[in-house]
N, C-alpha and C. Protein backbone atom coordinates (compact mmCIF):
# COMPACT_ATOMS: atom_id res chain seq x y z
N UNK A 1 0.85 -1.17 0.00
CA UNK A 1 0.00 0.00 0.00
C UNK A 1 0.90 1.23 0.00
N UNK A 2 0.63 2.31 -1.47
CA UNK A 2 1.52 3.55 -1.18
C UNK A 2 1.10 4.19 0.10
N UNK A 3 1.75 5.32 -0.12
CA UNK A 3 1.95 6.24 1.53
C UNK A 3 0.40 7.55 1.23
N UNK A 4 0.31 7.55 -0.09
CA UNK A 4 -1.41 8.33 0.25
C UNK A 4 -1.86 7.41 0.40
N UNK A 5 -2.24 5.61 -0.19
CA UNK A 5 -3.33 5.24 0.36
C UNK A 5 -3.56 4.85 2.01
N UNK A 6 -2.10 4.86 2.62
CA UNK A 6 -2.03 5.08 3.69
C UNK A 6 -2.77 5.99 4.51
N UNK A 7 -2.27 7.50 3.66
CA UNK A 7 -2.55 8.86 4.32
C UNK A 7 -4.21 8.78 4.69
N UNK A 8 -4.90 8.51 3.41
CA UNK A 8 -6.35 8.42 3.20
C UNK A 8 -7.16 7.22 4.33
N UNK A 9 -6.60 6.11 4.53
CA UNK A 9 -7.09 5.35 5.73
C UNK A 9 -7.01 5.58 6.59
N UNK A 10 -6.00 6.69 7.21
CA UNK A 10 -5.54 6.88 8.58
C UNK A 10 -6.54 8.57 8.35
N UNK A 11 -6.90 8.80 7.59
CA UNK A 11 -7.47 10.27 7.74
C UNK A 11 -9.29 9.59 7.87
N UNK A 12 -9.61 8.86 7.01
CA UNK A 12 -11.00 8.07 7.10
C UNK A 12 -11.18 7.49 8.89
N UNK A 13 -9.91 6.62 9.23
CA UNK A 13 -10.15 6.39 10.50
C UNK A 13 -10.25 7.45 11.88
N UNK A 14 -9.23 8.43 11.20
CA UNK A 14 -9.54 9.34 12.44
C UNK A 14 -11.10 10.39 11.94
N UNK A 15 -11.93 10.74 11.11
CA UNK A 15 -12.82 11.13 10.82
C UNK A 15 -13.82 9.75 11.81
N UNK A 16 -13.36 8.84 11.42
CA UNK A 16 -14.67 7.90 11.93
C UNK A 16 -14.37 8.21 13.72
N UNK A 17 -13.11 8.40 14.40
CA UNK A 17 -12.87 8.42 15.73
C UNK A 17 -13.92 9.70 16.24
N UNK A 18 -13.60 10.48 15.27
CA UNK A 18 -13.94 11.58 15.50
C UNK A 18 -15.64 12.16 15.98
N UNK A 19 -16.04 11.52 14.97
CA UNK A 19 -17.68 10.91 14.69
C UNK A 19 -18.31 10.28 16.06
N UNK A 20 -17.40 9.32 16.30
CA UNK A 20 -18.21 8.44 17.29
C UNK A 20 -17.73 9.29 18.47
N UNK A 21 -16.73 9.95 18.83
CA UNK A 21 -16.85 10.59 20.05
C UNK A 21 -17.92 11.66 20.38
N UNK A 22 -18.00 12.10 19.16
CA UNK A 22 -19.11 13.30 19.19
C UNK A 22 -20.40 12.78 19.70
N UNK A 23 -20.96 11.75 19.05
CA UNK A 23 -21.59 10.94 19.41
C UNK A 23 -22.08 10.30 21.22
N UNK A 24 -20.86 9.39 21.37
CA UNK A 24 -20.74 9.26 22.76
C UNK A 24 -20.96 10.31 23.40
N UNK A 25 -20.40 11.86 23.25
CA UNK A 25 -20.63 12.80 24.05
C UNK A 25 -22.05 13.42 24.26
N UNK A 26 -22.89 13.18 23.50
CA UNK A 26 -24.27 13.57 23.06
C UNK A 26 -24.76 13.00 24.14
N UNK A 27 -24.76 11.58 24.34
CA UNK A 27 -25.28 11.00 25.13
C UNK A 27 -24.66 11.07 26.40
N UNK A 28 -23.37 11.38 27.20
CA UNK A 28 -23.25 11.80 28.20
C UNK A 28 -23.68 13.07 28.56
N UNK A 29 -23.85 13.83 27.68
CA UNK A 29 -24.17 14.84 28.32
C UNK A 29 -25.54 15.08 29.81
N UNK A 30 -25.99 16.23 30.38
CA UNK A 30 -26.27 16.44 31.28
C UNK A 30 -27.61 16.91 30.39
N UNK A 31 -28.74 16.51 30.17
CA UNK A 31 -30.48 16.29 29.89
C UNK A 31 -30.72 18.15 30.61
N UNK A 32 -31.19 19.02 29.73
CA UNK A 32 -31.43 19.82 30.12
C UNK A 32 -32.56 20.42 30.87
N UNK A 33 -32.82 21.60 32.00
CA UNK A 33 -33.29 21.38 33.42
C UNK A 33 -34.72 21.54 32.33
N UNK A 34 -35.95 20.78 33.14
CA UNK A 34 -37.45 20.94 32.46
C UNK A 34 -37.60 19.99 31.51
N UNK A 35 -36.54 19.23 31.18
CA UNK A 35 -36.69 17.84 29.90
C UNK A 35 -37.69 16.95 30.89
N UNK A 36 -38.55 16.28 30.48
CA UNK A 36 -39.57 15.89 31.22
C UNK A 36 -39.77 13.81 29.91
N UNK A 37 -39.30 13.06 30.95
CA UNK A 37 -39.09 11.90 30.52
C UNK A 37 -40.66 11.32 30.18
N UNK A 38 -41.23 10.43 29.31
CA UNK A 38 -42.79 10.14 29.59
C UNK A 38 -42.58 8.73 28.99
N UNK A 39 -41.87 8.13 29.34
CA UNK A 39 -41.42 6.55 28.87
C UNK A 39 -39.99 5.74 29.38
N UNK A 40 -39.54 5.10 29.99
CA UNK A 40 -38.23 4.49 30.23
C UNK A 40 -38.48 2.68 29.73
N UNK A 41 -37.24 2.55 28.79
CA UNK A 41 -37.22 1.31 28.11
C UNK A 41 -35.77 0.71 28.90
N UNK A 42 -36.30 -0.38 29.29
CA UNK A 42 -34.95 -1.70 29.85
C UNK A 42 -34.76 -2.62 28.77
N UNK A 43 -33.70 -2.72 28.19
CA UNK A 43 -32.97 -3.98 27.76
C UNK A 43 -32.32 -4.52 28.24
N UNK A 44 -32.37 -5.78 28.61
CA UNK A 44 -31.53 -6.51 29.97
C UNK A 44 -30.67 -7.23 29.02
N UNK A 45 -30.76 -7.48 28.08
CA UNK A 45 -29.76 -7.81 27.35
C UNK A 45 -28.83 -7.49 27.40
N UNK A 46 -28.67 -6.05 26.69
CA UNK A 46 -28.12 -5.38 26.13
C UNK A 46 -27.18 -4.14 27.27
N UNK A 47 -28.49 -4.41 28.65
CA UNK A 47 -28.02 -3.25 30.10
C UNK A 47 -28.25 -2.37 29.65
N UNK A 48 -29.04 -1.62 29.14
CA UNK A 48 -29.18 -0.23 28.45
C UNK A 48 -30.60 0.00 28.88
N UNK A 49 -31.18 1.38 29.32
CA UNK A 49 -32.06 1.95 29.79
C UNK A 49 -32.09 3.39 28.83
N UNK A 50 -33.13 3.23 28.44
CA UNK A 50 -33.17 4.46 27.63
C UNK A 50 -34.47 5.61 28.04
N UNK A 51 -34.53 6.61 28.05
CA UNK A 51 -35.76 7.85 28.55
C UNK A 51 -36.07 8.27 27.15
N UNK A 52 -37.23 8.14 26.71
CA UNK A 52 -37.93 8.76 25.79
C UNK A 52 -38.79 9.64 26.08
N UNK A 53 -39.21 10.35 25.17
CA UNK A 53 -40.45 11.68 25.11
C UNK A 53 -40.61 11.52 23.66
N UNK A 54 -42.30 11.55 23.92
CA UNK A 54 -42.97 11.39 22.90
C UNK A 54 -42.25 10.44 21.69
N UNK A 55 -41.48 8.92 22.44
CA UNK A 55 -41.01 7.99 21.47
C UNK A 55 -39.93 8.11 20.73
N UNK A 56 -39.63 9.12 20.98
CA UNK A 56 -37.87 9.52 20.66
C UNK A 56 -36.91 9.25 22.26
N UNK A 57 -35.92 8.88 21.98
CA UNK A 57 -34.84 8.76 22.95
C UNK A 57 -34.18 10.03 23.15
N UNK A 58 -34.39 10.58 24.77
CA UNK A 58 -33.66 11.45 25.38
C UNK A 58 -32.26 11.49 25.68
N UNK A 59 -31.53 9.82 26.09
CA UNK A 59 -30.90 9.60 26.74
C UNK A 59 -30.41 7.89 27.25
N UNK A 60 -29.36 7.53 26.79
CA UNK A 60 -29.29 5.92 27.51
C UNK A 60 -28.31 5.91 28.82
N UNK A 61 -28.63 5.00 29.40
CA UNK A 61 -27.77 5.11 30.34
C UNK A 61 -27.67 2.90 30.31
N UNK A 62 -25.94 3.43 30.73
CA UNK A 62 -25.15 1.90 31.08
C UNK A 62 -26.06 1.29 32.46
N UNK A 63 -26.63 0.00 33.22
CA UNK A 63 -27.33 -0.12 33.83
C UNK A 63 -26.30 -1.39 34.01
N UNK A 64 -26.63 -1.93 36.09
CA UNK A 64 -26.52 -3.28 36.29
C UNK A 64 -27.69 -3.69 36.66
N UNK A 65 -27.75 -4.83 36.57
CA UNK A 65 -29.12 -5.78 37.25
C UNK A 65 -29.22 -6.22 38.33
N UNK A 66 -29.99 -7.02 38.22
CA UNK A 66 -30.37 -8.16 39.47
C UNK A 66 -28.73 -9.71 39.69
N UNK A 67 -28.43 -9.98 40.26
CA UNK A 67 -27.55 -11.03 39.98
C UNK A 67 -27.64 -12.28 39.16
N UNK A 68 -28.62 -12.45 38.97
CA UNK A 68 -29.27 -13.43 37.88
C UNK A 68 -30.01 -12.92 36.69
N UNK A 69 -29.25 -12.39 35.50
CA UNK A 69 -30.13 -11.25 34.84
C UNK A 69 -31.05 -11.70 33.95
N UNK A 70 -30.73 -13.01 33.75
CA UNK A 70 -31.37 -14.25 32.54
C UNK A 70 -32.98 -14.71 33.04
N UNK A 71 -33.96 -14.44 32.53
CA UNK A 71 -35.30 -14.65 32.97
C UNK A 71 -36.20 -13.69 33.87
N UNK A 72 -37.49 -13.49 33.65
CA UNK A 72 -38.07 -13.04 34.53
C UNK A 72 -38.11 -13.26 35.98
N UNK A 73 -38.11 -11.92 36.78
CA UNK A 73 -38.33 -12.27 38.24
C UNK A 73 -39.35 -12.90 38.23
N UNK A 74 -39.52 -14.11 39.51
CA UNK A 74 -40.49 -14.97 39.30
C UNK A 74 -40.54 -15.18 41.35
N UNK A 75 -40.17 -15.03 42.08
CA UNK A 75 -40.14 -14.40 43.59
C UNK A 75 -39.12 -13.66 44.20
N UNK A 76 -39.30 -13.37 45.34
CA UNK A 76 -38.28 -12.52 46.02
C UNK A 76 -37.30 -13.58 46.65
N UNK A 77 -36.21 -12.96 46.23
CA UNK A 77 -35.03 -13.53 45.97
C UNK A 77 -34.04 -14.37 45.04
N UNK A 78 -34.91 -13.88 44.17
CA UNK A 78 -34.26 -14.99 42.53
C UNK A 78 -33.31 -14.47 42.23
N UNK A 79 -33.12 -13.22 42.51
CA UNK A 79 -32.18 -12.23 42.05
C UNK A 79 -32.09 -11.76 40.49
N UNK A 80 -33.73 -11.70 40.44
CA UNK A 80 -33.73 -11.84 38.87
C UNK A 80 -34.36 -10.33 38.30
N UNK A 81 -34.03 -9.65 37.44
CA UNK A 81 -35.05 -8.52 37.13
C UNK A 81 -35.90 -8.48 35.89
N UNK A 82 -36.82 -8.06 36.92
CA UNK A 82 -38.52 -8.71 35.72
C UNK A 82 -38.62 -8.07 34.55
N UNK A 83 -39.24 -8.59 34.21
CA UNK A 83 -39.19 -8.45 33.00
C UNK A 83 -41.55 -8.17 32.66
N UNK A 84 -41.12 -6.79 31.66
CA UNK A 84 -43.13 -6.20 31.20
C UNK A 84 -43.34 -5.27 31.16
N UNK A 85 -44.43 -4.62 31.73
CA UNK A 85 -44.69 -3.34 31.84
C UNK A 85 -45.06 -2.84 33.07
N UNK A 86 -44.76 -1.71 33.84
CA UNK A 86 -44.93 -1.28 34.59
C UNK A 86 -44.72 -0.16 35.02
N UNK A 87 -44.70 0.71 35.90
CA UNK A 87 -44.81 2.27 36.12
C UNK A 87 -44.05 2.80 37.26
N UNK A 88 -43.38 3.93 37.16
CA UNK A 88 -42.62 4.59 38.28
C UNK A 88 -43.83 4.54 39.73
N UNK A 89 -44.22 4.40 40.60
CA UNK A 89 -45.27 4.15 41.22
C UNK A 89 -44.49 5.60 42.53
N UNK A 90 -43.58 5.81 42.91
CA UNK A 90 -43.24 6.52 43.91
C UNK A 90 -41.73 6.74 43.79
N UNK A 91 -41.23 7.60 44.90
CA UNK A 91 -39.75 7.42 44.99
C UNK A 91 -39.13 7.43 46.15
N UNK A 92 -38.12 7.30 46.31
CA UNK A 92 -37.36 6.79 47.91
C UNK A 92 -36.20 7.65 48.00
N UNK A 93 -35.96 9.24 48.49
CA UNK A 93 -35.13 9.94 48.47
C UNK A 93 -34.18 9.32 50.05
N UNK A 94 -34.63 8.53 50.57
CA UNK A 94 -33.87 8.20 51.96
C UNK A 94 -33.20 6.37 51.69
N UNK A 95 -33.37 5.94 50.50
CA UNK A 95 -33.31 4.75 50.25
C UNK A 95 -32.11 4.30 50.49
N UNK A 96 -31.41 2.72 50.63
CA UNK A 96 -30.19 2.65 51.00
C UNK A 96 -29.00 2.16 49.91
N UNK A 97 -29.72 3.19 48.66
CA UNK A 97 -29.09 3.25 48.08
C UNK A 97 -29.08 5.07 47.37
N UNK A 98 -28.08 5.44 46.93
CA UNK A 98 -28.71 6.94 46.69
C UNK A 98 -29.53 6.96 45.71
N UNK A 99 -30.53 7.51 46.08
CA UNK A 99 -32.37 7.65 45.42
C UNK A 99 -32.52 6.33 44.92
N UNK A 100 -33.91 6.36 45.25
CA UNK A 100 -34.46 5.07 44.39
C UNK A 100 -35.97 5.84 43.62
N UNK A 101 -35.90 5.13 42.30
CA UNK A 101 -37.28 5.65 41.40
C UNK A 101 -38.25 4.25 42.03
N UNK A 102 -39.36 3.60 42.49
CA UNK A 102 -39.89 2.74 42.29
C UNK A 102 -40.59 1.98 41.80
N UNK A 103 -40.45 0.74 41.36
CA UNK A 103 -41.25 0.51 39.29
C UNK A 103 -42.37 -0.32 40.54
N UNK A 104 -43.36 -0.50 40.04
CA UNK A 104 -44.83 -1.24 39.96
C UNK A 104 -44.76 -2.13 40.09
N UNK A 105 -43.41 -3.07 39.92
CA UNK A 105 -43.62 -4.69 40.39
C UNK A 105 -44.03 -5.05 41.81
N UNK A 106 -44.68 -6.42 41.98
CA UNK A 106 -45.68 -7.45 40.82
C UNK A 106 -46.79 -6.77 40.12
N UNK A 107 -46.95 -6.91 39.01
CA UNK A 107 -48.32 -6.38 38.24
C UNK A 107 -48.99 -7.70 37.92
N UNK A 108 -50.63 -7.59 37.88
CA UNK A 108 -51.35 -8.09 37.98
C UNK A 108 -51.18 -10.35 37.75
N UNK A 109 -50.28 -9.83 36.67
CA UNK A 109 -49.64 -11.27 35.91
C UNK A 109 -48.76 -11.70 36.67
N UNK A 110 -47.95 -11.20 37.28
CA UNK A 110 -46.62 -11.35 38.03
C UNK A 110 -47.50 -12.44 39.19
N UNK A 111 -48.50 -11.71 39.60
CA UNK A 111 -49.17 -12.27 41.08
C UNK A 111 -49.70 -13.49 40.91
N UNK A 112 -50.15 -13.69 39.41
CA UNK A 112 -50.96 -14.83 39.24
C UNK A 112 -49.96 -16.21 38.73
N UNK A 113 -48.98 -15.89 38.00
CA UNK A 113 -47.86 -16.62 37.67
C UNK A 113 -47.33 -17.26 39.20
N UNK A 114 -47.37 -15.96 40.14
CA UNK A 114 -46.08 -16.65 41.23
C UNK A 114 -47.22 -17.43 41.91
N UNK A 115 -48.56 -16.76 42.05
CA UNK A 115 -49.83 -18.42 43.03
C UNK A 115 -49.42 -19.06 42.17
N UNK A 116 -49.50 -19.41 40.99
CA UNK A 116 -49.53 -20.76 40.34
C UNK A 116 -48.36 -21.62 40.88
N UNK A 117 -47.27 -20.97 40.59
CA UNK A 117 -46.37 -21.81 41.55
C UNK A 117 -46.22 -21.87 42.68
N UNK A 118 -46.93 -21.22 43.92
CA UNK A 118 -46.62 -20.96 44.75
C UNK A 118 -45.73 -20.74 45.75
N UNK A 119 -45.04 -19.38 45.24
CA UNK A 119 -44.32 -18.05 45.57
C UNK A 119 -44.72 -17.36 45.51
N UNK A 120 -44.18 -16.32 46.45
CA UNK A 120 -44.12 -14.49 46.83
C UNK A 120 -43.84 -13.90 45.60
N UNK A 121 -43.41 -12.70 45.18
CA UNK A 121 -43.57 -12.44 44.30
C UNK A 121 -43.11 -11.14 44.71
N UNK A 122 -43.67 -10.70 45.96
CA UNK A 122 -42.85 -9.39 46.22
C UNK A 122 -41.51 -9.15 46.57
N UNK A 123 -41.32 -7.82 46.26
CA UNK A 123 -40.05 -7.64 46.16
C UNK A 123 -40.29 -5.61 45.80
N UNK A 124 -39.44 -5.17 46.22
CA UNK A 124 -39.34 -3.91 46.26
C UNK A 124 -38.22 -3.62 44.75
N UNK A 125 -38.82 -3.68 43.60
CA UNK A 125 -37.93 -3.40 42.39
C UNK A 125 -37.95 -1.76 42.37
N UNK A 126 -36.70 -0.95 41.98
CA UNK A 126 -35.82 0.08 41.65
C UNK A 126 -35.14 0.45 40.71
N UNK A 127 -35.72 1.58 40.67
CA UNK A 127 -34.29 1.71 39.53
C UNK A 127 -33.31 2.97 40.47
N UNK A 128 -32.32 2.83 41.33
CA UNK A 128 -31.11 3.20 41.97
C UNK A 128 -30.10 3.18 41.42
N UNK A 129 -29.57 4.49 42.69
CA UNK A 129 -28.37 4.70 42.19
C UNK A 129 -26.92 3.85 43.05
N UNK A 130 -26.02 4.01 43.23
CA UNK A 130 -25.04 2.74 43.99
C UNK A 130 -25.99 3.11 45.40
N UNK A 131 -25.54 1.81 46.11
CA UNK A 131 -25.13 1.63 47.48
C UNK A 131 -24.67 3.18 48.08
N UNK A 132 -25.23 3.61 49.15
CA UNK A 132 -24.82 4.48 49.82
C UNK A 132 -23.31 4.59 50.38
N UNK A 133 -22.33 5.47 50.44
CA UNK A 133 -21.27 5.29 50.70
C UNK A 133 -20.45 4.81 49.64
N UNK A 134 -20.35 3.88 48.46
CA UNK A 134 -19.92 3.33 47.59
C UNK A 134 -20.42 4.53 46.29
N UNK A 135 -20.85 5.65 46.11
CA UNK A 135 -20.54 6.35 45.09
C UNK A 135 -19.81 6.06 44.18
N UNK A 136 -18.31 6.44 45.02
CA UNK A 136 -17.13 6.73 44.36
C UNK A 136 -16.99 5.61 43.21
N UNK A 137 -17.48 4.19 42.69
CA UNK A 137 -17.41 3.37 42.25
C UNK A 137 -17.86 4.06 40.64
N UNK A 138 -18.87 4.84 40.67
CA UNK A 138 -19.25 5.67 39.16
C UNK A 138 -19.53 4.06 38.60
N UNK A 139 -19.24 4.61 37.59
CA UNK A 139 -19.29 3.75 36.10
C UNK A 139 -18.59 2.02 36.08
N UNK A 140 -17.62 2.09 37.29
CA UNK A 140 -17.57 0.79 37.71
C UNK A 140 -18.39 -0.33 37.73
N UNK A 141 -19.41 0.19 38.70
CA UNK A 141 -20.97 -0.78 38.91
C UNK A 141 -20.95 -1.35 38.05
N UNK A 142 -21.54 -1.15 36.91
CA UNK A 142 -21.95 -1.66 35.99
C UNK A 142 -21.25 -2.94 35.53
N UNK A 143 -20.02 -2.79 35.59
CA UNK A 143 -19.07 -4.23 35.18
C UNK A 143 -19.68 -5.43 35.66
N UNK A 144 -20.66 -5.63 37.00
CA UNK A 144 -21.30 -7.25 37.19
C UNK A 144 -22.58 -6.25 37.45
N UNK A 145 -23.61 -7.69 37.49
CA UNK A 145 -24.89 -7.45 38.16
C UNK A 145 -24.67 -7.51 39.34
N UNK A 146 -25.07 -6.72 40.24
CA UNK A 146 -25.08 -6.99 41.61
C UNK A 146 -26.08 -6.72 42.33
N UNK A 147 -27.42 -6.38 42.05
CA UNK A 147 -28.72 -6.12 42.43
C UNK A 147 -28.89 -7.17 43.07
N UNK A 148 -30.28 -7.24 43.63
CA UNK A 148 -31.35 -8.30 44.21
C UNK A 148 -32.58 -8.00 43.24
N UNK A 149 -32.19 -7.30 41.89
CA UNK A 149 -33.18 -7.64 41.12
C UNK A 149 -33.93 -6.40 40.22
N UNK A 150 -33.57 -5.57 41.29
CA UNK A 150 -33.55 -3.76 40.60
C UNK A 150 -32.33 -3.36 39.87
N UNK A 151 -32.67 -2.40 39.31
CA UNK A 151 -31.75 -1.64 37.85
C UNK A 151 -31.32 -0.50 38.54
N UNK A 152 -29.81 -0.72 38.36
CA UNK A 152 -28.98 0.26 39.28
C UNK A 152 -28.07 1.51 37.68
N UNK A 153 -27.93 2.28 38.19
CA UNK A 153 -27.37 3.66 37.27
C UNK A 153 -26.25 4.23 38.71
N UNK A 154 -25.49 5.23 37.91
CA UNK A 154 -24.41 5.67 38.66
C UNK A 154 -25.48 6.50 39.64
N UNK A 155 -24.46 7.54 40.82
CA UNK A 155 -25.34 8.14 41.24
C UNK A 155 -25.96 9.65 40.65
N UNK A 156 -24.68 10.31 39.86
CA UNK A 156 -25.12 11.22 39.14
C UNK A 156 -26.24 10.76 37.69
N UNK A 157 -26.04 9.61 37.42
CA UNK A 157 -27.30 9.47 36.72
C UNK A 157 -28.40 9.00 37.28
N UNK A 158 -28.71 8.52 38.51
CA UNK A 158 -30.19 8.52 39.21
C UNK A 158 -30.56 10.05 39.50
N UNK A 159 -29.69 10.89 39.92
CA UNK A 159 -29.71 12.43 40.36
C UNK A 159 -30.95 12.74 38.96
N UNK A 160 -30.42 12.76 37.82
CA UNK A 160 -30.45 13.01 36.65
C UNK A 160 -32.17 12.37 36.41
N UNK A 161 -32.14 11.46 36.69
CA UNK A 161 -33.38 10.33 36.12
C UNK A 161 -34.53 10.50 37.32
N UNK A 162 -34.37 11.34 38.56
CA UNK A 162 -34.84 12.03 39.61
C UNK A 162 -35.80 13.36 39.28
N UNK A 163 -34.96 13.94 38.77
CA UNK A 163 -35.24 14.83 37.70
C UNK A 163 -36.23 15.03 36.76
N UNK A 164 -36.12 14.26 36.00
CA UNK A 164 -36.54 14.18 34.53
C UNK A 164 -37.94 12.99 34.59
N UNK A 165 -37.99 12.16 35.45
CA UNK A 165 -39.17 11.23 35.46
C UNK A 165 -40.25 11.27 36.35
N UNK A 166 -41.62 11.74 35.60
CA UNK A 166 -42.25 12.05 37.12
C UNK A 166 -43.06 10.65 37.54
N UNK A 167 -43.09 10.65 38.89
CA UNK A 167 -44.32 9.03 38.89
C UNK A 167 -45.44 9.19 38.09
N UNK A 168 -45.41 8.25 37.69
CA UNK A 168 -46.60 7.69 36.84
C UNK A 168 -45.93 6.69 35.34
N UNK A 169 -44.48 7.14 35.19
CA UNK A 169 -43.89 7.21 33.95
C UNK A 169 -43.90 5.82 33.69
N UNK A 170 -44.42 5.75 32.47
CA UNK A 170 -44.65 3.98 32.21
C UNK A 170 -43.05 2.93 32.01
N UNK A 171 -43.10 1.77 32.22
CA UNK A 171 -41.68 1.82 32.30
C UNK A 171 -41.96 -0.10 31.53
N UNK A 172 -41.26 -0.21 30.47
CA UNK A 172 -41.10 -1.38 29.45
C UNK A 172 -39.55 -1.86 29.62
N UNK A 173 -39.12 -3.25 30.61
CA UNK A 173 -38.93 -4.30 30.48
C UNK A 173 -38.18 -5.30 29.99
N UNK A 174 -37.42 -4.96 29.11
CA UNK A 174 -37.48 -6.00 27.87
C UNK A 174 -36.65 -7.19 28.32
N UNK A 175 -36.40 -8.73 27.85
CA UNK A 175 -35.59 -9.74 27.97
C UNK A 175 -34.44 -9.16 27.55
């Protein structure tokens, strides 16, 4: 390979570096004050939590799970995070973790699934920010699941998602 077609790959690659940082930065950025969230989507797959308005994406955020992230919660203590639909129902500014949003689990199906087998079913699901005292960890978290089953975000992004989501906000689930 001559030394322009060199020049030209190494100028294409840094254009593409360039691109995707811009990018990445879009999405770190800080959701401006009055952005008002009216949807939050879970992919447990994927660990990604995204805030929409009006069906456009505001914002994703990196997420850990429950310790068992594979399957629907199915009782308290599976360590599993459920998986449907459900709704910010309240929030927990004293929680023992910093802030907690609180999702609606068990919903109606959840209750009837766990009689059938007969299990509990409750469980206090979240979407939190770290462990109190453990802040400093940021963006760390995320590297394992370490929940009991709620969806954890740094703490400046629960601050953020505090903010921007009021109860009621419908909240989708996904495997």
């Amino acid at each position: 390979m001559g030394m322009k077609s060199q020049m030209k790959v190494l100028a294409l690659l840094a254009g593409t570096l360039v691109v995707l940082l811009i990018w990445a930065n879009q999405w770190s950025r800080p959701l401006p004050i009055g952005t008002r969230a009216d949807q939050i989507l879970v992919d447990k797959s994927e660990h990604r939590m995204v805030v929409l308005r009006e069906g456009r994406p505001l914002k994703a955020y990196r997420v850990a799970l429950g310790r068992t992230p594979t399957g629907h919660k199915e009782y308290e203590g599976d360590g599993r995070t459920p998986e449907g639909s459900y709704r910010i129902d309240s929030r927990k500014p004293d929680s023992r973790f910093h802030r907690a949003l609180h999702v609606s689990y068990p919903n109606a199906r959840d209750i009837q699934v766990a009689e059938s087998k007969g299990v509990d079913p409750v469980g206090d699901i979240m979407i939190h920010g770290i462990r109190n005292g453990l802040g400093w960890l940021g963006n760390l978290h995320h590297l394992i699941d370490w929940t009991a089953g709620c969806i954890a975000v740094t703490n400046r992004e629960i601050e953020e998602l505090w903010r921007v989501v009021p109860d009621g906000t419908p909240v989708e689930i996904r495997p």
